[in-house]
Protein backbone atom coordinates (compact mmCIF):
# COMPACT_ATOMS: atom_id res chain seq x y z
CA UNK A 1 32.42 90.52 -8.04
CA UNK A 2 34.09 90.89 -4.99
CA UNK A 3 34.51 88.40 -2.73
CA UNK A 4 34.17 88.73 1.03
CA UNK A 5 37.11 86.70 2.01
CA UNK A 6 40.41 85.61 -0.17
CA UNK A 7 42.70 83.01 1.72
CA UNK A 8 46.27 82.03 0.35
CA UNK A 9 47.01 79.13 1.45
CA UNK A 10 45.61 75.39 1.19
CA UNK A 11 47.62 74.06 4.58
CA UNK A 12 45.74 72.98 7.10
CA UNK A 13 45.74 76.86 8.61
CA UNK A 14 44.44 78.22 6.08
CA UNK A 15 41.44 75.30 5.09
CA UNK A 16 40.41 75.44 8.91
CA UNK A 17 40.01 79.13 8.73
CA UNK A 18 37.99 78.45 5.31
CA UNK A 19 35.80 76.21 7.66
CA UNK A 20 35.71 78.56 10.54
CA UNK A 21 34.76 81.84 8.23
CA UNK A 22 31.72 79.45 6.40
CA UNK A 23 30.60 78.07 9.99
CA UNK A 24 30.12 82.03 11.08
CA UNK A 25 28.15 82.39 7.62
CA UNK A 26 30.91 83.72 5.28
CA UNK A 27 32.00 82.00 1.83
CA UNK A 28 35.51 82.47 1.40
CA UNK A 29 38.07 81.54 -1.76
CA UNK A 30 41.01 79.63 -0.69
CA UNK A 31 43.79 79.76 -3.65
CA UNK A 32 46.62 77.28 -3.81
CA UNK A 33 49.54 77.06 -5.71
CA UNK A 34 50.00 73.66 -5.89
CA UNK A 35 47.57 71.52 -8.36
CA UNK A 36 46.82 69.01 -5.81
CA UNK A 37 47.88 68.27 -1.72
CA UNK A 38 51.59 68.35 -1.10
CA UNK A 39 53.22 64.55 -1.04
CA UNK A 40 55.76 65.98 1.13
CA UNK A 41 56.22 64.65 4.46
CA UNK A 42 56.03 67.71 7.30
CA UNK A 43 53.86 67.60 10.75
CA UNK A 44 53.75 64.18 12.05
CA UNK A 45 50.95 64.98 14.81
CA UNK A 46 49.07 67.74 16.82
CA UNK A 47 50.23 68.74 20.81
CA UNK A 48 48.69 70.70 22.91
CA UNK A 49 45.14 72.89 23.57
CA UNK A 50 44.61 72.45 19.86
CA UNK A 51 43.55 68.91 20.06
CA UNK A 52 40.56 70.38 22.36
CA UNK A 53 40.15 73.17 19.78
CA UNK A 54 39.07 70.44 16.96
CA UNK A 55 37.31 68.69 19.42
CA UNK A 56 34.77 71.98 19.72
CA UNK A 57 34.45 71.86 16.24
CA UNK A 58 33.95 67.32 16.01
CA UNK A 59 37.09 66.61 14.22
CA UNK A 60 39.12 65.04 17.35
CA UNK A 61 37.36 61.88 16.15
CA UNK A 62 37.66 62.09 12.72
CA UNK A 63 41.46 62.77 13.14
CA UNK A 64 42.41 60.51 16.38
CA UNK A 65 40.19 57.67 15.52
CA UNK A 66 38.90 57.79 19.13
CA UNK A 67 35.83 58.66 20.64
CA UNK A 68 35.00 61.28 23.07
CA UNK A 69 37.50 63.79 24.58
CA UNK A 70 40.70 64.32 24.19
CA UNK A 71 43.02 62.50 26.46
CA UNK A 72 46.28 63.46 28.04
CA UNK A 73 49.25 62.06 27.37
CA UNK A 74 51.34 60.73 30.07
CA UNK A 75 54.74 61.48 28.83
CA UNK A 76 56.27 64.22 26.48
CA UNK A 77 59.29 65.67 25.78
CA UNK A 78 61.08 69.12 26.42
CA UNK A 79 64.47 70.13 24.97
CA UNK A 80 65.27 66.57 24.89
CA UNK A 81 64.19 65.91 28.77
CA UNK A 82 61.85 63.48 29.38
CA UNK A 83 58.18 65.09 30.74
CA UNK A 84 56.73 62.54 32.83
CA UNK A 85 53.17 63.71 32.95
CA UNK A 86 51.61 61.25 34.72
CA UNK A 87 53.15 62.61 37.73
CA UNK A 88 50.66 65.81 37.39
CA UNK A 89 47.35 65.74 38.96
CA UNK A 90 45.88 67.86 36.24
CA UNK A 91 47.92 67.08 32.90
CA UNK A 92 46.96 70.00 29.83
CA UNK A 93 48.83 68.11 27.50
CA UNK A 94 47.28 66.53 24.30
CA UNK A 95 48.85 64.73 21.67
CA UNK A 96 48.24 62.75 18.40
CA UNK A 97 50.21 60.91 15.95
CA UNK A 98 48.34 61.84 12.88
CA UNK A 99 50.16 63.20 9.63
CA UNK A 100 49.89 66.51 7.64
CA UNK A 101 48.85 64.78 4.71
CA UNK A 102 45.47 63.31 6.50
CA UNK A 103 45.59 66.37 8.62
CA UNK A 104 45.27 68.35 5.48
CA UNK A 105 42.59 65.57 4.09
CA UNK A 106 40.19 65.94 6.56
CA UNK A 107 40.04 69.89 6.85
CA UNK A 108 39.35 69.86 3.39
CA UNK A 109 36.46 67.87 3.42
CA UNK A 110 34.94 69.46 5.94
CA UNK A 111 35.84 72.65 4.20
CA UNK A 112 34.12 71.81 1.03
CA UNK A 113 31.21 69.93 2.85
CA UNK A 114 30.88 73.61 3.97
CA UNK A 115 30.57 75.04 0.49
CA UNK A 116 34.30 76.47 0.62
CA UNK A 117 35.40 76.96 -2.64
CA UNK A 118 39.08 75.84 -3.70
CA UNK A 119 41.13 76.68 -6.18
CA UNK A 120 44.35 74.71 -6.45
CA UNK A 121 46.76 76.11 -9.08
CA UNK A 122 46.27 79.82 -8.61
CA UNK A 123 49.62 81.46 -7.61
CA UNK A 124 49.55 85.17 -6.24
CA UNK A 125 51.43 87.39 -7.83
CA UNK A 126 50.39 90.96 -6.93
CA UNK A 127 48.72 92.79 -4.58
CA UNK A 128 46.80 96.47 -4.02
CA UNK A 129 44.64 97.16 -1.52
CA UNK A 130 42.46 100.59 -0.79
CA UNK A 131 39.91 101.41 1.87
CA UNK A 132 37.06 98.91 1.07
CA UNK A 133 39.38 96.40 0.07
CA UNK A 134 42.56 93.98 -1.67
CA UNK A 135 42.70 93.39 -5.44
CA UNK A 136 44.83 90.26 -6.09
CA UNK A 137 46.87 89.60 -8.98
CA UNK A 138 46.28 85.73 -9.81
CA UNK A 139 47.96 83.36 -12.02
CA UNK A 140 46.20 79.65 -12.51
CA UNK A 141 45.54 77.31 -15.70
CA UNK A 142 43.84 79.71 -17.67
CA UNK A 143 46.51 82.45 -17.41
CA UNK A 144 46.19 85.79 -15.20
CA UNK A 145 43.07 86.95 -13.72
CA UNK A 146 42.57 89.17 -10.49
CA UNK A 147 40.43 88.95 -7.86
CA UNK A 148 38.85 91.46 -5.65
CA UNK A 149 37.91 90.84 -1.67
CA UNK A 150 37.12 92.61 1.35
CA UNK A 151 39.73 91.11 2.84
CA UNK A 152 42.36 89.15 2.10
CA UNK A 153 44.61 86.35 4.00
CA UNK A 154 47.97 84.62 3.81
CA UNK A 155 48.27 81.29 5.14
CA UNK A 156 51.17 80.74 2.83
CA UNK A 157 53.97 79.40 4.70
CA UNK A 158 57.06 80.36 5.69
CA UNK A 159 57.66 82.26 2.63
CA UNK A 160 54.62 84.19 2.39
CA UNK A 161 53.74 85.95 -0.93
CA UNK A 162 51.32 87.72 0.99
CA UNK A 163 53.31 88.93 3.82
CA UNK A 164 56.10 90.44 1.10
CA UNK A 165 53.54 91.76 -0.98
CA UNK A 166 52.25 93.87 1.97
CA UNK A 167 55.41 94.86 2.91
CA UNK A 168 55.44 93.28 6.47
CA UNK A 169 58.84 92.55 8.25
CA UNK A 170 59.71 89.38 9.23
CA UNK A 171 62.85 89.91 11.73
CA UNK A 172 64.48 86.94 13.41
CA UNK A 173 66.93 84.75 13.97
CA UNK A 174 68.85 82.15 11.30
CA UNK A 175 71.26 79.62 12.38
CA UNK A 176 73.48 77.11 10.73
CA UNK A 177 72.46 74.48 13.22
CA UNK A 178 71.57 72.22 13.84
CA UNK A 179 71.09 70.00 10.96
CA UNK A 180 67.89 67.77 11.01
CA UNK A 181 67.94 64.69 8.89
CA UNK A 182 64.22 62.99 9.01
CA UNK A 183 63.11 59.55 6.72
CA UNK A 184 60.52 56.64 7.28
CA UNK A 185 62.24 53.50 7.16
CA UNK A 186 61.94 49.56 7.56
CA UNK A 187 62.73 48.81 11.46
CA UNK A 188 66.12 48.04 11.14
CA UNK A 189 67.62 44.94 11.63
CA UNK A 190 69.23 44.18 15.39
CA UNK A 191 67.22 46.87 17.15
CA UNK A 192 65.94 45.10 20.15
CA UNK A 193 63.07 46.54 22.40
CA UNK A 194 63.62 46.58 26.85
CA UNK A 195 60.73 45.53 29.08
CA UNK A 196 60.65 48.83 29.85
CA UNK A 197 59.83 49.66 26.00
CA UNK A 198 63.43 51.74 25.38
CA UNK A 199 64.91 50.68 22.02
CA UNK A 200 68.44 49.66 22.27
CA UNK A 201 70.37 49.89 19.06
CA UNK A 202 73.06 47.72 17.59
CA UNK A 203 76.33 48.37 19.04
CA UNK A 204 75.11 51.21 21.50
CA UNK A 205 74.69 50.88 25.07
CA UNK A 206 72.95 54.16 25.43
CA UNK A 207 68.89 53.50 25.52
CA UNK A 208 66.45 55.39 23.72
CA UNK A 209 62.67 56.22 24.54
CA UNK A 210 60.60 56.15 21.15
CA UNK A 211 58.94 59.00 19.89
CA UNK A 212 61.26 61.45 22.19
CA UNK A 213 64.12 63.32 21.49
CA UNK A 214 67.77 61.82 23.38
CA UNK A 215 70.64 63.72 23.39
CA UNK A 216 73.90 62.15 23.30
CA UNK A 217 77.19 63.79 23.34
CA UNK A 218 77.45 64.16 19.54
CA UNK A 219 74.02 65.14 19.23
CA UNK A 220 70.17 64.01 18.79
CA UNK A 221 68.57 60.70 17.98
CA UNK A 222 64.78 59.91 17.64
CA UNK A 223 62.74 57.06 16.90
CA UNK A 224 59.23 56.68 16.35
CA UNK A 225 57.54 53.26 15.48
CA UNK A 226 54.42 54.51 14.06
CA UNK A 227 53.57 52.02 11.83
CA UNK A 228 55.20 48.27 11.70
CA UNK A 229 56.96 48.99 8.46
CA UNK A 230 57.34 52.82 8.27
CA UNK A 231 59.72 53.86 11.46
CA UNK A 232 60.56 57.54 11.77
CA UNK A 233 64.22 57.75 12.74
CA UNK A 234 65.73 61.17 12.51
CA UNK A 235 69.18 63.06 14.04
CA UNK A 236 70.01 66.36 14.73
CA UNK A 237 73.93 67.45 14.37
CA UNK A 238 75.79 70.71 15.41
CA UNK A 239 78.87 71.94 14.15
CA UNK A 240 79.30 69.53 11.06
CA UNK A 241 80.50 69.17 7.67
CA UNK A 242 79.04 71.66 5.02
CA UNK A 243 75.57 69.80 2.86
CA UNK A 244 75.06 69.95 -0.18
CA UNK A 245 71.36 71.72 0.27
CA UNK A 246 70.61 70.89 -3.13
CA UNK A 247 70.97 67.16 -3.18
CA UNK A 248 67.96 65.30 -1.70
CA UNK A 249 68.65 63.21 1.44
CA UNK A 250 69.55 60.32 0.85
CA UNK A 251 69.26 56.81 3.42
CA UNK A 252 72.91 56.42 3.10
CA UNK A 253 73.10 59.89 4.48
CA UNK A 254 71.03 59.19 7.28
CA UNK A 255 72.49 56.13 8.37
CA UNK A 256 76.17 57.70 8.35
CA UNK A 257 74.35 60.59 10.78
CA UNK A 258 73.19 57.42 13.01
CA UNK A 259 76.59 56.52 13.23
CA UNK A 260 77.96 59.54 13.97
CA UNK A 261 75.32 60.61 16.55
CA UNK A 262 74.71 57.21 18.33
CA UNK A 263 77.73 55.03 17.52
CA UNK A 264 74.77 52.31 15.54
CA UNK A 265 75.42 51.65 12.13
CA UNK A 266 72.16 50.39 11.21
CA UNK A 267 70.84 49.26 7.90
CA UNK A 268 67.97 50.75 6.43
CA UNK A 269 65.57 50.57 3.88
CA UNK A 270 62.43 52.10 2.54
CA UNK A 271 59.33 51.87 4.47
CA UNK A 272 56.99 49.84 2.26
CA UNK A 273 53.47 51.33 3.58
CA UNK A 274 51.83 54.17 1.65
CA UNK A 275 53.08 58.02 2.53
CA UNK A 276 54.02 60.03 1.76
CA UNK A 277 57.63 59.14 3.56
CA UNK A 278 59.79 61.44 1.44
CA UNK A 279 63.14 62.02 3.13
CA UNK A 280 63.96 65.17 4.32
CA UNK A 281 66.87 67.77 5.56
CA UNK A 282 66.57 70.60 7.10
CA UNK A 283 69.88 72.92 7.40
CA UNK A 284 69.98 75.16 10.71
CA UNK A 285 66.74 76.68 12.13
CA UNK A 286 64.82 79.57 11.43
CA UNK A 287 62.90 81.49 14.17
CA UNK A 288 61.37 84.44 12.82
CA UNK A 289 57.82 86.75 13.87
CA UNK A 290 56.12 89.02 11.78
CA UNK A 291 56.47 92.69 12.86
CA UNK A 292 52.35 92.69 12.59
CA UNK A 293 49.51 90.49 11.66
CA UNK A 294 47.60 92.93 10.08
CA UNK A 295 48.56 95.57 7.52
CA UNK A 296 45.31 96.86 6.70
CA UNK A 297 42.69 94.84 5.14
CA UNK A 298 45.72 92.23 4.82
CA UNK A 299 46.38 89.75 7.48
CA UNK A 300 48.83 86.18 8.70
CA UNK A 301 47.95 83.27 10.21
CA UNK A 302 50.36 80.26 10.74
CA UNK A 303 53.70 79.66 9.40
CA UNK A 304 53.08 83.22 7.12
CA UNK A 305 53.42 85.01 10.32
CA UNK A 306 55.82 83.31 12.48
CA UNK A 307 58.70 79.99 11.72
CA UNK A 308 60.19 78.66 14.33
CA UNK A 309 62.09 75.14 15.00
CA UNK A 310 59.68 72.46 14.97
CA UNK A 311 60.92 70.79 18.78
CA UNK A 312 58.11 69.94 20.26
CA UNK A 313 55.15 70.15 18.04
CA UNK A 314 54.22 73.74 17.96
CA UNK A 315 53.55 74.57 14.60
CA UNK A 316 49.83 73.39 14.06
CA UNK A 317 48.86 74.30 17.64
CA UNK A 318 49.70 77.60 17.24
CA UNK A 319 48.84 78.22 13.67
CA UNK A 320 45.43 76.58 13.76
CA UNK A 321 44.92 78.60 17.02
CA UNK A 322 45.67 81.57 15.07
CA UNK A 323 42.83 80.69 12.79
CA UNK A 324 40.25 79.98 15.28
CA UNK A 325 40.88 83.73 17.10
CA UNK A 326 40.78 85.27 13.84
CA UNK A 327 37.92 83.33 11.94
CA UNK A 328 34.93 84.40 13.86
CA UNK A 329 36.16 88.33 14.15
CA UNK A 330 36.51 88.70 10.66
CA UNK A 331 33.42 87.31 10.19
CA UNK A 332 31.96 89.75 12.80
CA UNK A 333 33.64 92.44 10.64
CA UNK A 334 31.83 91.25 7.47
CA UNK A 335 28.49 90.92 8.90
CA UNK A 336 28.85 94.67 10.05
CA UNK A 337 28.92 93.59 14.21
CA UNK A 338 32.15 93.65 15.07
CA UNK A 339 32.55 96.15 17.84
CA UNK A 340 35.64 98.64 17.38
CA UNK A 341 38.88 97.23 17.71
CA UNK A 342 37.42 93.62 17.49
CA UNK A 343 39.58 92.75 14.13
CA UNK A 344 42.61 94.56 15.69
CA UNK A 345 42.70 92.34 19.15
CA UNK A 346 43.60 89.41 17.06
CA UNK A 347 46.97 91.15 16.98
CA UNK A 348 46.73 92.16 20.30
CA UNK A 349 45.83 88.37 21.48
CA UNK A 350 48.17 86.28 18.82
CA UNK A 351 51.49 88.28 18.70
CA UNK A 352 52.29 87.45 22.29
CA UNK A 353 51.78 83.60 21.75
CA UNK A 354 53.67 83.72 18.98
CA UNK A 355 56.90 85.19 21.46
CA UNK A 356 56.21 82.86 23.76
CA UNK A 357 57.05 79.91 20.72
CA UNK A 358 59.49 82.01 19.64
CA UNK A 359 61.10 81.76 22.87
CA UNK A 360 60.36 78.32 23.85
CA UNK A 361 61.35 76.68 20.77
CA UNK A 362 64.94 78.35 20.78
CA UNK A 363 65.40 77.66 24.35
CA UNK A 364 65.07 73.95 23.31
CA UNK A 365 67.54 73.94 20.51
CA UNK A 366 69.73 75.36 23.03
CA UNK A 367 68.96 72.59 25.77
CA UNK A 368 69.77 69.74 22.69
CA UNK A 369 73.25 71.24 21.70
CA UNK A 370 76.67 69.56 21.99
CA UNK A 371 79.06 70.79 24.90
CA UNK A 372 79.95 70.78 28.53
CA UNK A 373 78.42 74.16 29.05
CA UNK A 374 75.42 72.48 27.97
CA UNK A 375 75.64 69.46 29.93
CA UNK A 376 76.28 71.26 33.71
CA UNK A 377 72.96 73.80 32.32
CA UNK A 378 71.00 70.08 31.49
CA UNK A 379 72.02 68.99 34.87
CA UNK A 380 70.45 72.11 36.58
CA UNK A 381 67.00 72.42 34.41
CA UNK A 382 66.82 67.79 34.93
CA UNK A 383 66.57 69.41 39.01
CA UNK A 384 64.13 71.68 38.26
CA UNK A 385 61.83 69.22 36.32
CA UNK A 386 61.90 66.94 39.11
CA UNK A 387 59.85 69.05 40.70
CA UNK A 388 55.71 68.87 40.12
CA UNK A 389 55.14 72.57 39.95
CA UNK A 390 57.66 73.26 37.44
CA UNK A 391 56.74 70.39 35.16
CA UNK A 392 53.22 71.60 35.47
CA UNK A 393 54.66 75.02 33.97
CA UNK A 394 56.80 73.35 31.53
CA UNK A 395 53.71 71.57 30.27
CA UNK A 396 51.71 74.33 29.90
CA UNK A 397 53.76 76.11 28.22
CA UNK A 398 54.02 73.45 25.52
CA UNK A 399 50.22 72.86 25.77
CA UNK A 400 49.74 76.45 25.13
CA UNK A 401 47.03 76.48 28.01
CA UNK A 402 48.53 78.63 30.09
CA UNK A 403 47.09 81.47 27.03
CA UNK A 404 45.17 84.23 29.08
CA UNK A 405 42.95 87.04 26.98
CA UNK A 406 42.50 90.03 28.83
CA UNK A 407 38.41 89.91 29.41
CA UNK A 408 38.58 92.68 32.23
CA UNK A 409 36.57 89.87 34.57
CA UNK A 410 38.07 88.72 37.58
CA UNK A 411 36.73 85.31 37.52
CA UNK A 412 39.73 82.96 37.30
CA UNK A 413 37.93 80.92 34.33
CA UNK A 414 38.34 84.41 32.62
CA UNK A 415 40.61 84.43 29.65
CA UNK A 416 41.60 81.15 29.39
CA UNK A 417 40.09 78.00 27.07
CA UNK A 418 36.93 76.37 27.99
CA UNK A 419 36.80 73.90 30.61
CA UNK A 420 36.19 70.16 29.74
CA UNK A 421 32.33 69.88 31.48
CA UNK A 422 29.60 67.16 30.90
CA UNK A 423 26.10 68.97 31.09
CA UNK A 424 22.92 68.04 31.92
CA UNK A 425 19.99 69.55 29.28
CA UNK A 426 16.62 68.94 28.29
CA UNK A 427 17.78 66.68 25.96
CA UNK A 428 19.97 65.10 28.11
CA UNK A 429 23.69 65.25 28.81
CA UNK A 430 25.82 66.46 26.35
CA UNK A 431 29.47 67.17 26.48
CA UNK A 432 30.43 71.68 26.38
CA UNK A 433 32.62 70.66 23.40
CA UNK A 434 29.60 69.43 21.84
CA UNK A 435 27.61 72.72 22.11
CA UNK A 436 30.22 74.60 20.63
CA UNK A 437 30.38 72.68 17.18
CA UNK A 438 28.48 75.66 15.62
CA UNK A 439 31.53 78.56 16.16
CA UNK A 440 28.61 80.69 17.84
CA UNK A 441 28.84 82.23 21.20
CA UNK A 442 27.68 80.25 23.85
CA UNK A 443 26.19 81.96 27.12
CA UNK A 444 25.75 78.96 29.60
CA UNK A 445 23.23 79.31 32.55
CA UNK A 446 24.78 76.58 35.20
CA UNK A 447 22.46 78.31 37.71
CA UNK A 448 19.21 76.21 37.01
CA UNK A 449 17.46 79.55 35.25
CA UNK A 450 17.80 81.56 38.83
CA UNK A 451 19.89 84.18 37.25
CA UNK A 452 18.23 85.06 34.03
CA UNK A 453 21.21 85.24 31.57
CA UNK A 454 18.56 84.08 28.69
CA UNK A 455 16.78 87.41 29.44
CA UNK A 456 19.51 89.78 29.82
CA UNK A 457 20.78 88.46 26.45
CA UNK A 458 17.97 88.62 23.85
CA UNK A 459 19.22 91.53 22.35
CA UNK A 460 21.92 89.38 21.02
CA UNK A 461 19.74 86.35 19.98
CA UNK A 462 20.43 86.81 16.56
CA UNK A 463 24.48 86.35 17.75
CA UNK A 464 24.58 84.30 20.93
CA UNK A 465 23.15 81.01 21.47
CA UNK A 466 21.77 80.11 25.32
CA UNK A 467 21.48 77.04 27.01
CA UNK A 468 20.30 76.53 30.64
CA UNK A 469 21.85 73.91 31.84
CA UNK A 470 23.58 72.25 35.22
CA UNK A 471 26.18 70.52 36.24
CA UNK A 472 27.55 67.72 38.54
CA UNK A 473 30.64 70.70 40.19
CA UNK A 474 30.03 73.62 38.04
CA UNK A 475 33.20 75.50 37.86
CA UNK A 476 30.80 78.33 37.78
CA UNK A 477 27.71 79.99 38.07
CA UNK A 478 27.34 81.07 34.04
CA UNK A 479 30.09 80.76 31.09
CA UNK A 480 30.16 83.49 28.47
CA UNK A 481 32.14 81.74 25.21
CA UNK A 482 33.89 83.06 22.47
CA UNK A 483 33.73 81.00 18.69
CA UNK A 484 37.21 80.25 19.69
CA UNK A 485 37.13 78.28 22.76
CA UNK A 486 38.14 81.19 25.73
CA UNK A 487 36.16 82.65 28.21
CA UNK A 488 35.02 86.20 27.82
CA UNK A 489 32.92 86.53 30.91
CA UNK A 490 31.73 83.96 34.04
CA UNK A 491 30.80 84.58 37.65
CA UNK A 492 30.51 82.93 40.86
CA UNK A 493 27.60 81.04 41.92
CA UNK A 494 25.21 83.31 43.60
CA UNK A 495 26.67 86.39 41.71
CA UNK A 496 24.66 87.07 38.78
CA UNK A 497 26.97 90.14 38.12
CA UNK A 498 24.59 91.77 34.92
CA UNK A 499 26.70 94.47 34.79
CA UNK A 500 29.57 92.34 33.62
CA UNK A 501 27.81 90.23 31.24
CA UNK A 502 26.13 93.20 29.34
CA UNK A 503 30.11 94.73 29.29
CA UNK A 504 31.56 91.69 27.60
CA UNK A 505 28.87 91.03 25.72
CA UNK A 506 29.19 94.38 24.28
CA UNK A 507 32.91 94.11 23.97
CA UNK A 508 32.96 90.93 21.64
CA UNK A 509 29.82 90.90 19.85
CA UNK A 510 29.00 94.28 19.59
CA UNK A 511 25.87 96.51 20.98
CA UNK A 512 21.88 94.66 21.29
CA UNK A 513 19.71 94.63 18.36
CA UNK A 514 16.68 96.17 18.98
């Protein structure tokens, strides 16, 4: 039998693209090497336009614990600068403290409430592929076995079987430093919290905002109170002895980095609430982008196609992002739709966000560094920040909303993500995000019916859903939506511009049925 779709990879990447694939009607395999979830301790939240991603698809709730839409966040932080937020009269950036391991829980239920089928224990170990499609060596709990699919996937990490297998380059950058020492801990005894809400540690005058990076002269401290007996502390040091990469962290290890970095010597035990907290060191950084993200009927999303230093939050934004572009293509592809070159513009589209992290996240590691080089360049970039419009780029950037597609339309909603819009419908008023928990295309008629969008797109019923609809300060006359959250196509009130709707409906979902 083969099977449409084959994903490696039971991360959150690679189970949301399992739900976005069976949302557009396909049934894929996701294979896992591990026999059950990792216990190891990785993300520790989602920033940026993915929290309004999951919101389009009604998990914001399930993984925030709050209702309705996503809310900005008044502060962040940038290379170890503070990003007050609240400054900015239209704030893009999202953030919640959630962990990979519930992350990871609630994709998969949705995933199998989906009729996703998982196989945990199956290790890839070989791979062929030929014109109609990928024949995949598998080894699980029975012994070997292959499997055949149309297509095949690797959302395998960092390390990517897949990727090697198919012979895709992975060129970079690899640097001793810094090195990242991470653990969940007891609060510490001594640690003593400002009316401002800074924690000042024992024997250090210097104060520290939680859940930001500071950078003192001997490197990076963070501490994030997340629970009232599990407290993330973590360092970052440049330039320091050689570790022992084999020997797991240990507190004691921690603590002497605390000293070291922040001048505390603090006392620290395990955090007694469940995980998993397992302690963790990370030697230098790795920033590295796959040459492509397709070779063939082979493709990457998430860490299998790019690695990068994990200031900031970017991972899951990007990676999950990646998912959502490709999902509903290759599910055009299968369904025998897709226009040409519809598979190939998620390379087009996903490469160049992928530089833009690439660039980003080194340019913070740089910012955090030791030195007075460093210091005189913080000085410089602390000026610039204190102005609105470049924090308003700055956050942005680490929102990921300033993401344009070319759509060859010149409306200025063109390209980008969805606005956040409450609707009034026949059945009342409803939320955008809430129309788009299918993953179909959405055309939306904010004209009150006057420009007949419903009739110039029946002959993509069977593809594109239609609601008439209106709206308190429409942004726009009629909204053309992708599975995936961007505008393909929108005009100005009083411009029913036909012409352009029939091109980008053409362009993304392919030519009218008859």
């Amino acid at each position: 039998m083969t099977n449409d779709v084959v994903i490696v990879g039971a991360g959150p990447v690679g189970l949301f693209l399992a739900c976005e694939l069976a949302l557009a009607g396909v049934q894929p395999v996701v294979l896992d090497r591990l026999p059950a979830r990792s216990g190891e301790q990785k993300a520790n939240g989602l920033v940026g336009q993915v929290l309004r991603l999951l919101d389009h698809r009604g998990l914001y709730e399930s993984l925030s614990g709050v209702p309705g839409a996503p809310r900005p966040v008044p502060r962040f932080v940038f290379g170890a600068f503070p990003l007050e937020l609240h400054r900015l009269d239209a704030n893009p950036l999202h953030a919640v403290p959630v962990p990979q391991h519930r992350i990871e829980e609630v994709l998969e239920e949705r995933a199998l409430d989906l009729g996703v089928t998982v196989r945990r224990g199956h290790e890839v170990t070989g791979l062929t592929q030929d014109a109609t499609g990928v024949t995949v060596d598998v080894h699980g709990p029975d012994g070997a076995g292959r499997l055949r699919a149309r297509y095949l996937v690797g959302a395998d990490g960092g390390r990517s079987t897949v990727r090697k297998l198919a012979g895709i380059g992975f060129p970079g950058i690899t640097s001793p430093d810094p090195v990242s020492r991470i653990a969940h801990v007891l609060p510490p005894e001594g640690i003593r919290i400002t009316d401002g809400g800074d924690v000042l540690l024992p024997g250090c005058p210097t104060p520290f905002r939680p859940y930001t990076h500071t950078r003192t002269d001997h490197g990076v401290f963070v501490i994030a109170p997340f629970d009232p007996d599990a407290v993330m502390i973590a360092t970052l040091e440049w330039g320091g002895q050689p570790v022992d990469q084999q020997a797991p962290l240990t507190l004691d290890e921690l603590r002497a980095s605390i000293r070291r970095v922040t001048g505390a010597d603090l006392e620290l035990a395990p955090a007694r609430t469940a995980g998993p907290f397992t302690p963790r060191r990370t030697v230098g950084h790795n920033t590295r982008l796959a040459e492509r993200y397709r070779d063939g009927r082979v493709l990457l999303v998430g860490d299998a196609a790019h690695v990068h230093a994990a200031t900031g939050g970017p991972g899951l934004n990007l990676g999950l992002q990646d998912a959502a572009n490709l999902g509903w293509k290759l599910a055009a592809d299968v369904h025998g739709w897709a226009p040409p070159g519809l598979l190939d513009s998620y390379q087009h589209e996903r490469h160049p966000v992928g530089e833009r992290v690439f660039m980003h996240s080194q340019a913070q590691i740089a910012l955090m560094s030791p030195g007075p080089g460093i210091t005189a360049l913080r000085a410089l970039v602390g000026e610039l920040l204190s102005h609105d419009d470049n924090l308003a780029r700055i956050a942005a950037l680490m929102a990921g909303s300033d993401v344009r597609h070319d759509t060859d339309c010149p409306h200025p909603l063109a390209g980008g993500f969805a606005p956040e819009l409450t609707l009034g419908t026949v059945d009342g008023a409803v939320r955008l995000a809430e129309l788009a928990r299918t993953a179909r295309p959405l055309l939306i008629d904010l004209s009150g019916g006057g420009l007949g969008p419903a009739d110039r797109a029946a002959g993509w019923k069977d593809r594109v859903d239609v609601v008439t609809a209106d709206c308190a300060q429409p942004p726009a006359a009629a909204l053309l939506l992708r599975p995936d959250g961007y505008v393909a196509w929108a005009c100005a009130p009083g411009d029913s511009d036909p012409e352009g709707l029939d091109r980008a409906l053409r362009r993304w979902f392919g030519g009218p049925r008859d």
